[in-house]
N, C-alpha and C. Protein backbone atom coordinates (compact mmCIF):
# COMPACT_ATOMS: atom_id res chain seq x y z
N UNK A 1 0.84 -1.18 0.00
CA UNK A 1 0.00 0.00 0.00
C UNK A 1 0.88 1.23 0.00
N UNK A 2 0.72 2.20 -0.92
CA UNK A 2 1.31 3.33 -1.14
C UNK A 2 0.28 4.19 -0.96
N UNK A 3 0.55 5.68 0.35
CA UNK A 3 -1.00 6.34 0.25
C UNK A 3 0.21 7.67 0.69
N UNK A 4 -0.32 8.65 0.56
CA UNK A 4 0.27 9.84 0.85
C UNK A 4 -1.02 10.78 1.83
N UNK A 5 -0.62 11.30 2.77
CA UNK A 5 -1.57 11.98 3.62
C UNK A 5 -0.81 13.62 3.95
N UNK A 6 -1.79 14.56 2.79
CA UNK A 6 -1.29 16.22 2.99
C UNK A 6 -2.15 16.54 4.54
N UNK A 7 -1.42 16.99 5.18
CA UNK A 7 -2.24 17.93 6.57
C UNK A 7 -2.37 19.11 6.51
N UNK A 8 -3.23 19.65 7.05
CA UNK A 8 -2.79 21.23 6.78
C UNK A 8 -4.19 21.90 7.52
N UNK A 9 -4.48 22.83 8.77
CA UNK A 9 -4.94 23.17 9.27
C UNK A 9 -5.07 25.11 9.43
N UNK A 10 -6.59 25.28 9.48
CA UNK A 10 -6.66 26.98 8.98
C UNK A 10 -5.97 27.72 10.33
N UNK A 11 -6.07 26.93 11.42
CA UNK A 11 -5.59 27.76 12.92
C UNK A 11 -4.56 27.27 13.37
N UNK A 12 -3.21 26.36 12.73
CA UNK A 12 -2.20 25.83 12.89
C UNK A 12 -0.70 26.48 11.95
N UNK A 13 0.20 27.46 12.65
CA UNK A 13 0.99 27.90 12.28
C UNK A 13 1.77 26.50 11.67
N UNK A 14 2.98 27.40 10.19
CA UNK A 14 3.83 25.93 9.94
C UNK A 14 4.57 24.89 10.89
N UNK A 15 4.99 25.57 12.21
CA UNK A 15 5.61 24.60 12.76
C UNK A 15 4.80 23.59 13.24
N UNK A 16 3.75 24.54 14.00
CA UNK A 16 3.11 23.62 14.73
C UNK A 16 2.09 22.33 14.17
N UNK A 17 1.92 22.75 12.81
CA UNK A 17 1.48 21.96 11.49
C UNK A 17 2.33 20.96 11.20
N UNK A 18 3.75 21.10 11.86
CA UNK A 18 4.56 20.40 11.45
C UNK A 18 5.08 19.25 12.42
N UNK A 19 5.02 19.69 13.62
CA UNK A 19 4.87 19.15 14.50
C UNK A 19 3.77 18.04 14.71
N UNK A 20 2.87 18.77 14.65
CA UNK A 20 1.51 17.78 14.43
C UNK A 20 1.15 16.74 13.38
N UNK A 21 2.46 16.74 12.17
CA UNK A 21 2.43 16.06 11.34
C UNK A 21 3.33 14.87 11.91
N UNK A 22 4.85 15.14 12.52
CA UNK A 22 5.34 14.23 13.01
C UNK A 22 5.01 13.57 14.13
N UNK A 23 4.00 13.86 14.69
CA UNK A 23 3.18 13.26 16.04
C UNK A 23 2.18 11.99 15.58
N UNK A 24 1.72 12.34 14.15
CA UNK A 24 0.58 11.88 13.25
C UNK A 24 1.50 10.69 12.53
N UNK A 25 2.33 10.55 12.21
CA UNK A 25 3.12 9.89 11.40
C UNK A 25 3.65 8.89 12.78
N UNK A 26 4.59 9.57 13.68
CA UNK A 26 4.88 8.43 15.05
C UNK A 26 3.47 7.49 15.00
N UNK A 27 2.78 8.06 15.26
CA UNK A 27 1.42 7.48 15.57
C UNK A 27 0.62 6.27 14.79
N UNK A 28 1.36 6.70 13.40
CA UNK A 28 0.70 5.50 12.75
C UNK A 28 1.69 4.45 12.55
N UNK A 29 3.18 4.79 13.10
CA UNK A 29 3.88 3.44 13.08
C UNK A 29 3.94 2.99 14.09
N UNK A 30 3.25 3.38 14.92
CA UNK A 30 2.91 2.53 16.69
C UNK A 30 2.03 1.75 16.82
N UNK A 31 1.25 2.54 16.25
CA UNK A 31 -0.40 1.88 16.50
C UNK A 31 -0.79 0.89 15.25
N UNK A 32 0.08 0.69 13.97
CA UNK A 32 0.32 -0.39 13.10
C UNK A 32 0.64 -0.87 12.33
N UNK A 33 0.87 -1.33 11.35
CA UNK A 33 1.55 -2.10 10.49
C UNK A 33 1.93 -1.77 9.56
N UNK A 34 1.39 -0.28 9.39
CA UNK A 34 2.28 0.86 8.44
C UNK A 34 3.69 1.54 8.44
N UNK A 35 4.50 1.30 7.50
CA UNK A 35 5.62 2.32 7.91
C UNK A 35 4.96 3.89 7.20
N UNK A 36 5.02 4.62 8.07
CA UNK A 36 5.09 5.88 8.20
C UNK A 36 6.30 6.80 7.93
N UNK A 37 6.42 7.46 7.02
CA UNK A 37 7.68 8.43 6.88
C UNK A 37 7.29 9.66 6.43
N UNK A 38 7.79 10.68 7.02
CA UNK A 38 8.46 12.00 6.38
C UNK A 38 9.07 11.82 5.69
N UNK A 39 8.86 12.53 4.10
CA UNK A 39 9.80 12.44 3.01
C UNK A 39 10.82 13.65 3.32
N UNK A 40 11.82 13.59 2.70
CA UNK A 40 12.87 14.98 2.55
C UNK A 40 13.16 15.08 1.40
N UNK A 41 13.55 16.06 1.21
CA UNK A 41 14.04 16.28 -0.09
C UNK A 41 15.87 17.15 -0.20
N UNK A 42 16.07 17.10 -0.86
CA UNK A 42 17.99 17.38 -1.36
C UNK A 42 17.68 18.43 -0.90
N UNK A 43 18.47 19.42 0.23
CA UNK A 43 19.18 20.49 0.76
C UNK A 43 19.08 21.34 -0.03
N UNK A 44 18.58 22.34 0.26
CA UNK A 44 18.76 23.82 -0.72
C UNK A 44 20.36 24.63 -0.15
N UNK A 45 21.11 24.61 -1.64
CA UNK A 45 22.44 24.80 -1.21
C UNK A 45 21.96 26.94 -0.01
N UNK A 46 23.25 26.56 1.04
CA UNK A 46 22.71 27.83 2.04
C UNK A 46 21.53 27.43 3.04
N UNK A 47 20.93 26.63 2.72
CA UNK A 47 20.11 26.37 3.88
C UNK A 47 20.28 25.18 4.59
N UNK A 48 20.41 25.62 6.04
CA UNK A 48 20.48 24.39 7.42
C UNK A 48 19.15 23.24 6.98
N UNK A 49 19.70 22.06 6.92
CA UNK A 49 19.11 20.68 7.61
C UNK A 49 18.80 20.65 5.33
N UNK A 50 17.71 19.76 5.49
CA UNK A 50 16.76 19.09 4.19
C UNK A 50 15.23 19.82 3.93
N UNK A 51 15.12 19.47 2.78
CA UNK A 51 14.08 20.50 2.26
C UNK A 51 12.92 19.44 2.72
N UNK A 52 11.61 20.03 3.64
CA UNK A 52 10.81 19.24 4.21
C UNK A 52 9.70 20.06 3.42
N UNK A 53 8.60 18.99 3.34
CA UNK A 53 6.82 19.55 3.11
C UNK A 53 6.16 19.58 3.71
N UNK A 54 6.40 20.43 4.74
CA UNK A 54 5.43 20.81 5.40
C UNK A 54 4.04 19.79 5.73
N UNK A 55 3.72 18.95 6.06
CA UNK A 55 2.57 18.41 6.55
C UNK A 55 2.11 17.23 5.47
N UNK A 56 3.18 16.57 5.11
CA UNK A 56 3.69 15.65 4.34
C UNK A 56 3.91 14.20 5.10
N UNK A 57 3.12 12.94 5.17
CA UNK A 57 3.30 11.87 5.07
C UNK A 57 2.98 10.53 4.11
N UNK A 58 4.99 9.48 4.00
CA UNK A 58 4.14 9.02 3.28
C UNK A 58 3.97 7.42 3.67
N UNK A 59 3.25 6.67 3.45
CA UNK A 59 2.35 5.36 4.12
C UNK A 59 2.79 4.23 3.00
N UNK A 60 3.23 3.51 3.75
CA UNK A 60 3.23 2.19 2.81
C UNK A 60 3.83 1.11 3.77
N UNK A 61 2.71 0.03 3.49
CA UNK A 61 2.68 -1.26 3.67
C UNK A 61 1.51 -2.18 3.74
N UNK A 62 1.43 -2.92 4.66
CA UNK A 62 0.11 -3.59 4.69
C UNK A 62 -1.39 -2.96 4.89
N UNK A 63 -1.99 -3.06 4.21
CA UNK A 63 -3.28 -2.10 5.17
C UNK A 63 -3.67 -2.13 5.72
N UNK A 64 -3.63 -1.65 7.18
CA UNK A 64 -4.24 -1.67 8.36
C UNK A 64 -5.21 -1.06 8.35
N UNK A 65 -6.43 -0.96 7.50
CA UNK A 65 -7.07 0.46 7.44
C UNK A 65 -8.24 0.57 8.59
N UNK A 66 -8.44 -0.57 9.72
CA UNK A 66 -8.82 -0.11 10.65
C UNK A 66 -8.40 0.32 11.84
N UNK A 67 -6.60 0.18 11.77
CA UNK A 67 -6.15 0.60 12.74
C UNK A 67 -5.83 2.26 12.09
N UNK A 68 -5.35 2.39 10.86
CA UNK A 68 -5.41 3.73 10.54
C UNK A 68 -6.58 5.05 10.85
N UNK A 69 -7.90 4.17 10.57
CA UNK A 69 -8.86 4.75 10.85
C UNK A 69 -9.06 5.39 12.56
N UNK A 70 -8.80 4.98 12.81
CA UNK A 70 -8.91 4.83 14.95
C UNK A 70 -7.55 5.77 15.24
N UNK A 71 -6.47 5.71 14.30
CA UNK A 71 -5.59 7.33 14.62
C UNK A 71 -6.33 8.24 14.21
N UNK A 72 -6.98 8.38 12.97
CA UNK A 72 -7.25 9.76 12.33
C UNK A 72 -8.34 9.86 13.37
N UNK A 73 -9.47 9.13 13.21
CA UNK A 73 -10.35 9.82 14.40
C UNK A 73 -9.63 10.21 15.54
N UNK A 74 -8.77 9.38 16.41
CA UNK A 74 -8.28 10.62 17.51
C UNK A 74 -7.29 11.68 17.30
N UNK A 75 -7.07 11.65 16.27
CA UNK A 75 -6.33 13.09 15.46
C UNK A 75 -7.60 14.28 15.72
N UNK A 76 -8.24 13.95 14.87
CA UNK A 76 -9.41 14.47 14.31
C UNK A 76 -10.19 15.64 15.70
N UNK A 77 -10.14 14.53 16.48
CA UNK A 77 -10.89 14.89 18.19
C UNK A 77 -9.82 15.95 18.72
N UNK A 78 -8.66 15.61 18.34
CA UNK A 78 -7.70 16.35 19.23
C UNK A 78 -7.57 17.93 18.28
N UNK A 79 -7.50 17.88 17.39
CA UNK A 79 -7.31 19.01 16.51
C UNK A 79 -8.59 19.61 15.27
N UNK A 80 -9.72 19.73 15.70
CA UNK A 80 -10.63 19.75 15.39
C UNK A 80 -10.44 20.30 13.86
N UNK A 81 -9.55 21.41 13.59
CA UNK A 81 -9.63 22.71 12.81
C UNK A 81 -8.32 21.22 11.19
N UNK A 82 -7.99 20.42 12.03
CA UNK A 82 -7.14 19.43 11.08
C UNK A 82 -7.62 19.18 9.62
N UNK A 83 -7.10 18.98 8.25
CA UNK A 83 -7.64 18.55 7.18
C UNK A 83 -6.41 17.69 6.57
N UNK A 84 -7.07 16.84 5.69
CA UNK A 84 -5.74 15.94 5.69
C UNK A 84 -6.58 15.43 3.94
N UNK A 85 -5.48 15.63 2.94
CA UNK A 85 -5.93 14.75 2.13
C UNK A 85 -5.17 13.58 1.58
N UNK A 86 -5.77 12.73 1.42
CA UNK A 86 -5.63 10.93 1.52
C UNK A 86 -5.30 11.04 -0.59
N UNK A 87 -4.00 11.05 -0.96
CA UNK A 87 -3.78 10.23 -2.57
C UNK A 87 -3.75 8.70 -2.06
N UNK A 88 -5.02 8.03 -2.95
CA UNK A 88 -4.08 6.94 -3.51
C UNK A 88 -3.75 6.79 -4.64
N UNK A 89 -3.18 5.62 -4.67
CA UNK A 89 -2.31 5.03 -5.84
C UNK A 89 -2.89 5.34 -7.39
N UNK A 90 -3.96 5.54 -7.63
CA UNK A 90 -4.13 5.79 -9.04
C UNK A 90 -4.21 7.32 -8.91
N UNK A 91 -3.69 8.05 -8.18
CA UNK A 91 -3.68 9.24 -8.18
C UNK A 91 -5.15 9.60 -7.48
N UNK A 92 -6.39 9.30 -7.46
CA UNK A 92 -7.09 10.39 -6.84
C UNK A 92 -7.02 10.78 -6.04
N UNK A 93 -7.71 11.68 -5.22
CA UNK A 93 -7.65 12.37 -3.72
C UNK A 93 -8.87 12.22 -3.13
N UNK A 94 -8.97 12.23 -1.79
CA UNK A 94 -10.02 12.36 -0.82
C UNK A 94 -9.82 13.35 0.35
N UNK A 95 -10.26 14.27 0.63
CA UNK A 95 -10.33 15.47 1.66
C UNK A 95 -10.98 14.94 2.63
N UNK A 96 -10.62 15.13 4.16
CA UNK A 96 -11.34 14.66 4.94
C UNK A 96 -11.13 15.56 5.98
N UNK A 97 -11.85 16.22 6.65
CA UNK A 97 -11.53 16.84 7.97
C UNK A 97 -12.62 16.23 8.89
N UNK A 98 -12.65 17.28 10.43
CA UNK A 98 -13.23 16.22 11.61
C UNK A 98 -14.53 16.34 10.96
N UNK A 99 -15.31 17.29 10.41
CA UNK A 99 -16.84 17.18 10.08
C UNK A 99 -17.13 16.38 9.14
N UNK A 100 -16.35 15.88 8.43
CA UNK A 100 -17.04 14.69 7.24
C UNK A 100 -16.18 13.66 7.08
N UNK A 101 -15.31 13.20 8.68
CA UNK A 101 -15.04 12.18 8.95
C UNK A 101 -15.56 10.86 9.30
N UNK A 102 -15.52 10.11 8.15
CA UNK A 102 -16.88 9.22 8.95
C UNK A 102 -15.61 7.56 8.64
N UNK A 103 -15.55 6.92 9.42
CA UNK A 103 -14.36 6.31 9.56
C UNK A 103 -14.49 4.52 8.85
N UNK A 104 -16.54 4.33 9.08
CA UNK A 104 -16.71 3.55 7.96
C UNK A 104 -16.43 3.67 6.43
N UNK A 105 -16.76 4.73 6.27
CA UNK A 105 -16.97 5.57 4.70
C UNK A 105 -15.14 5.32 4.08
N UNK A 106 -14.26 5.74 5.21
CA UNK A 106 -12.75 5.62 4.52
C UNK A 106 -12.43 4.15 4.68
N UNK A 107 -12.56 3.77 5.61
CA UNK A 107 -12.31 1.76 5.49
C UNK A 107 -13.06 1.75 4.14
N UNK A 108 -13.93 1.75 3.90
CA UNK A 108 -14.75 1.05 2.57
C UNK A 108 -13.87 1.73 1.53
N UNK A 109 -13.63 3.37 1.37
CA UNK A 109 -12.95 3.43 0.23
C UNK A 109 -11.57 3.15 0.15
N UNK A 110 -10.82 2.89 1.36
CA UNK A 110 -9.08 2.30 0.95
C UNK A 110 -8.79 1.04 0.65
N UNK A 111 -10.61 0.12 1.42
CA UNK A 111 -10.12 -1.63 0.70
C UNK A 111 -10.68 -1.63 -0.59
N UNK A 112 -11.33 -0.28 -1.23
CA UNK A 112 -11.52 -0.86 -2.72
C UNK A 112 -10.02 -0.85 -3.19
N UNK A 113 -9.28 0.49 -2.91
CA UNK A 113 -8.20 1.19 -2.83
C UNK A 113 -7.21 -0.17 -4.19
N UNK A 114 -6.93 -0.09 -4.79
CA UNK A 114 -5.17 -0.86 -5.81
C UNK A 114 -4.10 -0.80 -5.23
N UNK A 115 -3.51 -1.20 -3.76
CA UNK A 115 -2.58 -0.31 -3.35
C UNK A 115 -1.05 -1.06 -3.57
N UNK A 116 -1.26 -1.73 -5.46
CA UNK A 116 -0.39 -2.48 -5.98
C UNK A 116 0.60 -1.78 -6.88
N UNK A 117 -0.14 -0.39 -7.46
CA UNK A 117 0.02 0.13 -8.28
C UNK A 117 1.93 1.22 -7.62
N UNK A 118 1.71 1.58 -7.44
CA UNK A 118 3.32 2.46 -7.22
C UNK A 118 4.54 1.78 -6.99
């Protein structure tokens, strides 16, 4: 399974967006069978550390998609103002924030999900 999850919140400065991304990412390689990563990207020559995206994770492995589901809802609870959109593998997208989180609705659409393709 290859899935990419953008975060990005209207009352969450970048760090703390960013922060909350690496809390979100710990979280889903604890709680299961996903590896979870922050991508980086090649150093902008002059600038300290690797070029990061901001509220950037990316997901691949087995699908746990009911243990995935049971982070985002307590994401969701904890950071109300949170939006996160879900690529999969054939490229489409799904937007989800806490109001039209419904956690059956994403289980059903990630096991239709191809997550053979990348």
């Amino acid at each position: 399974m290859n899935l990419e999850l953008q975060l990005s919140s209207s009352e969450l400065d970048n760090d703390d967006l960013q922060a909350l991304t690496r809390q979100l990412c710990h979280s889903i390689a604890d709680a299961t069978d996903i590896e979870a990563n922050i991508p980086s990207g090649d150093a902008v020559e002059g600038a300290k550390g690797e070029l990061v995206t901001i509220g950037l994770i990316l997901l691949k492995g087995i699908p746990a998609v009911v243990a995935l589901c049971n982070v985002l809802t307590a994401y969701f609870s904890r950071e109300p103002s949170l939006e996160i959109i879900i690529e999969k593998p054939n490229g489409a997208k799904v937007r989800i924030n806490a109001k039209n989180f419904k956690p059956e609705a994403l289980q059903s659409l990630l096991a239709q999900a191809d997550f053979s393709v990348r």
